[in-house]
N, C-alpha and C. Protein backbone atom coordinates (compact mmCIF):
# COMPACT_ATOMS: atom_id res chain seq x y z
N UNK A 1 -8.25 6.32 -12.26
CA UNK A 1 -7.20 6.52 -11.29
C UNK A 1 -5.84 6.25 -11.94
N UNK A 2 -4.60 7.46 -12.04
CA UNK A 2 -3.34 6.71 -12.45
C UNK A 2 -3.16 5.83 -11.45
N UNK A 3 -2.23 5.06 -11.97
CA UNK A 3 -1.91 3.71 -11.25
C UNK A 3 -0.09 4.60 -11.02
N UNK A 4 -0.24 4.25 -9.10
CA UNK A 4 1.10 4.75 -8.48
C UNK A 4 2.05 4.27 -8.60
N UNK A 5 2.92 4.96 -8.32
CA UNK A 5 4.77 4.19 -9.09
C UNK A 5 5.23 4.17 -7.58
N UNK A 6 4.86 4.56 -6.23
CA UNK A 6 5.73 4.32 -5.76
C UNK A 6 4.98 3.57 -4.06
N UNK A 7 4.91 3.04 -3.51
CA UNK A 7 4.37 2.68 -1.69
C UNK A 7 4.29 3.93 -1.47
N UNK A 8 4.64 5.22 -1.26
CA UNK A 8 4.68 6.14 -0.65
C UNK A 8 3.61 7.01 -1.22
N UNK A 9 3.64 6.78 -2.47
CA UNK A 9 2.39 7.48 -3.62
C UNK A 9 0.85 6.80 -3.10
N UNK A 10 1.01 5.62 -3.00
CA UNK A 10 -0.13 4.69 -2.76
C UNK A 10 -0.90 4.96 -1.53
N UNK A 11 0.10 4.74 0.07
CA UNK A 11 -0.35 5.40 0.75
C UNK A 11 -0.82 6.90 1.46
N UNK A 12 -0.24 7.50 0.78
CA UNK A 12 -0.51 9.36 0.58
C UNK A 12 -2.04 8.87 -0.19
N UNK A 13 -2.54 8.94 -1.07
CA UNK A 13 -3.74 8.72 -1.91
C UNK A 13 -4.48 7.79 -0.65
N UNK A 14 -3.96 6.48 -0.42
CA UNK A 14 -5.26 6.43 0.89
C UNK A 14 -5.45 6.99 2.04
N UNK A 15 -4.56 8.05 2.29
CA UNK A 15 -4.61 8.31 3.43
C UNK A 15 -6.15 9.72 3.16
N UNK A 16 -5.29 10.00 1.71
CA UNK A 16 -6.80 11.24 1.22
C UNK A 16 -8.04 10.97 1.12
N UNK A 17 -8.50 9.92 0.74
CA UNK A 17 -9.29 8.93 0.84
C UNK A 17 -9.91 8.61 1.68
N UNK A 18 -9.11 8.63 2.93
CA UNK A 18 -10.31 7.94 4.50
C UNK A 18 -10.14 9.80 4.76
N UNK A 19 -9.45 10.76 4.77
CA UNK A 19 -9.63 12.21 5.11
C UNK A 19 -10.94 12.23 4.94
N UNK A 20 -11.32 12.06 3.28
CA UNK A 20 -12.14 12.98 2.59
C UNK A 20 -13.61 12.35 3.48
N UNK A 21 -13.64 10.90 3.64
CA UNK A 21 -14.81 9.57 3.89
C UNK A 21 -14.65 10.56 6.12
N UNK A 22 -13.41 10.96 5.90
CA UNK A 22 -13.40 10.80 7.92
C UNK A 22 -14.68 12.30 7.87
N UNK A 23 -14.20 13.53 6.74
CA UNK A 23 -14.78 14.62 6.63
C UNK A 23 -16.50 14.83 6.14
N UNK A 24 -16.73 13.34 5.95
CA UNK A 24 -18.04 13.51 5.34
C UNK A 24 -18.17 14.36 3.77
N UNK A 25 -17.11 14.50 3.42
CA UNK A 25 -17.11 15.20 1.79
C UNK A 25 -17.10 14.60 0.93
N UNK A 26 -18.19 13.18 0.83
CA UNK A 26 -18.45 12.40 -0.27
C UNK A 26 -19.74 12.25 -0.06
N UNK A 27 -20.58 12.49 -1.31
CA UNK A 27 -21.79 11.34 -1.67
C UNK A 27 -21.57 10.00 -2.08
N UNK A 28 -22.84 9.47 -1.81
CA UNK A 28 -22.94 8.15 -2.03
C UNK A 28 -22.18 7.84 -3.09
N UNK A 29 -21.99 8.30 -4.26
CA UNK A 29 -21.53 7.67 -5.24
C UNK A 29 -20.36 7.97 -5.08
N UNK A 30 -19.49 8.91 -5.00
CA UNK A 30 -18.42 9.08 -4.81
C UNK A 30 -17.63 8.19 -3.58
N UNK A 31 -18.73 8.10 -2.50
CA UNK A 31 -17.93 7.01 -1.64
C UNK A 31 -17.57 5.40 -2.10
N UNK A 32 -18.41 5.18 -3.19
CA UNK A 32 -18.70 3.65 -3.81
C UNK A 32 -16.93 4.08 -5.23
N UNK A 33 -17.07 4.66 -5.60
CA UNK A 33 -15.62 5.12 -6.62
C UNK A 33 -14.78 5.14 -5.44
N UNK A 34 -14.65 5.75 -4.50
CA UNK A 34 -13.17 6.39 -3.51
C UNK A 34 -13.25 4.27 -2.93
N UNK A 35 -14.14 3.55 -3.11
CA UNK A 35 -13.76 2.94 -2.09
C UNK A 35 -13.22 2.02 -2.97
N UNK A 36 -13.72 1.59 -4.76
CA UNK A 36 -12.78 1.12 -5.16
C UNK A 36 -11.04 1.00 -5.44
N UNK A 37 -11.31 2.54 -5.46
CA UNK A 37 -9.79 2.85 -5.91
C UNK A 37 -9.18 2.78 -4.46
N UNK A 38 -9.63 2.70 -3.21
CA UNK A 38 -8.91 2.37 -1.96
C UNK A 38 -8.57 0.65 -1.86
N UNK A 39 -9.78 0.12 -2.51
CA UNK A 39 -9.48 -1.51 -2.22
C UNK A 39 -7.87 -1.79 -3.50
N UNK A 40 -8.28 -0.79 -4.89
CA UNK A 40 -6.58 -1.02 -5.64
C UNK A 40 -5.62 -0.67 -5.29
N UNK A 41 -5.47 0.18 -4.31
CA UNK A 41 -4.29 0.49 -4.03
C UNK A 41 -3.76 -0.17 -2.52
N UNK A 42 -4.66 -0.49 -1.78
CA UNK A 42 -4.24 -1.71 -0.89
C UNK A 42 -4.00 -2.83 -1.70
N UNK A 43 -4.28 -3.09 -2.29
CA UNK A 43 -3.72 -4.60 -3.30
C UNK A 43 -2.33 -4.30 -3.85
N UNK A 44 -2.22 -2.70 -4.58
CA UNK A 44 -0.67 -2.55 -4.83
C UNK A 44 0.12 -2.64 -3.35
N UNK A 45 -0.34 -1.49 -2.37
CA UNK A 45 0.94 -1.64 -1.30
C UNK A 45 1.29 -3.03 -0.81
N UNK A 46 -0.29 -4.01 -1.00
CA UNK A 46 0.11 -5.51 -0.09
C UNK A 46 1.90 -5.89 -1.11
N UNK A 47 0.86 -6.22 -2.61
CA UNK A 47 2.04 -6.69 -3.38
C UNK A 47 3.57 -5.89 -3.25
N UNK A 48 3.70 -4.44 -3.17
CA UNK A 48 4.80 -3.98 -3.13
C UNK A 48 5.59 -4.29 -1.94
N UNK A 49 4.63 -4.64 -0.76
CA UNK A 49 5.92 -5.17 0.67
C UNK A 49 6.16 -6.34 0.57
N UNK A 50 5.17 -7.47 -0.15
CA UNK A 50 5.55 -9.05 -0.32
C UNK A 50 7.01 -9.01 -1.02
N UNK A 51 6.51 -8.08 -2.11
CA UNK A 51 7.84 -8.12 -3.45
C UNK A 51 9.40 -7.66 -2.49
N UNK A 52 8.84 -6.61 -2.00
CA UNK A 52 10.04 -5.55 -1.13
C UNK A 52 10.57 -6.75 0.18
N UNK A 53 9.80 -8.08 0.83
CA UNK A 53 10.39 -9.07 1.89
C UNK A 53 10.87 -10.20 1.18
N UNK A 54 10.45 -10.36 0.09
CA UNK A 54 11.33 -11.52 -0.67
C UNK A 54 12.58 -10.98 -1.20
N UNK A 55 12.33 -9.74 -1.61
CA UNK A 55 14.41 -9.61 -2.20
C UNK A 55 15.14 -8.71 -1.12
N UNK A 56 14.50 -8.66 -0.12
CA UNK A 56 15.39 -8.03 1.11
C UNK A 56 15.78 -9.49 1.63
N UNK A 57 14.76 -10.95 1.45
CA UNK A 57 14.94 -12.20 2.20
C UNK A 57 16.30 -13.02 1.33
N UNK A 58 16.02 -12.68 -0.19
CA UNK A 58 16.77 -13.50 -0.83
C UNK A 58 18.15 -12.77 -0.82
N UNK A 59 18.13 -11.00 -0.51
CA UNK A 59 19.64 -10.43 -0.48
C UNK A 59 20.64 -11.36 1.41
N UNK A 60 19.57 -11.04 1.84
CA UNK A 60 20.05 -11.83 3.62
C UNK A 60 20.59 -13.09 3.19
N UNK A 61 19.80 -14.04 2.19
CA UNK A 61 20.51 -15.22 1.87
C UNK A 61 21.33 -15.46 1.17
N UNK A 62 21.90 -14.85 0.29
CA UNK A 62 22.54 -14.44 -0.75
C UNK A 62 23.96 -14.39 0.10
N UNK A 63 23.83 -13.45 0.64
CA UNK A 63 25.06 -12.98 1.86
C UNK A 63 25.35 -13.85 3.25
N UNK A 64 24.58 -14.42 3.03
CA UNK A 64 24.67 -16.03 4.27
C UNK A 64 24.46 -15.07 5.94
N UNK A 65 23.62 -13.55 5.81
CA UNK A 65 23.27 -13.08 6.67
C UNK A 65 21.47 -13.65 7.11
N UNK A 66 21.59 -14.15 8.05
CA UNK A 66 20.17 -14.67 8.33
C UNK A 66 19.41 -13.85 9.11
N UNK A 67 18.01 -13.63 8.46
CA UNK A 67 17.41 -12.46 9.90
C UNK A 67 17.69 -12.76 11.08
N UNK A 68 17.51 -12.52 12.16
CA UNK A 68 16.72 -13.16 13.35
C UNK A 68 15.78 -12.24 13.81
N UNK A 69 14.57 -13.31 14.42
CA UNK A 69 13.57 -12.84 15.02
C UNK A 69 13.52 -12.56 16.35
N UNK A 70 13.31 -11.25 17.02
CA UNK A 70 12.90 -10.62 18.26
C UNK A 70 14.70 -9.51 18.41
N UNK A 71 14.53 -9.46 17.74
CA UNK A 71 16.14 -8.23 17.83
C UNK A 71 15.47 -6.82 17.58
């Protein structure tokens, strides 16, 4: 599997992924491969929104703009 450069790359590819698994157009083995490369690329998107809420958190602090919650 290339490894995706972008959240948007990552989820496009899983979204093909549960298509192909929703369509029944995998054998067994192919569902055991599609499901690894679905569990790596949920591990990239987790890490890419952690990474993407800490420097959106540290730019808010930076700027002495504080979120608030329920707006």
């Amino acid at each position: 599997m290339k490894q995706p450069t972008t959240f948007e790359e990552a989820t496009a590819r899983l979204e093909a992924i549960v298509r192909r698994m929703e369509d029944g157009q995998l054998n067994l083995d192919e569902i055991t491969s599609q499901l690894k490369e679905a569990k790596q690329l949920v591990k990239f998107c987790r890490d890419k929104l952690t990474k993407t809420e800490k420097e959106v958190n540290d730019i808010l602090k930076d700027s002495s703009i504080s979120p608030t919650k329920g707006e």
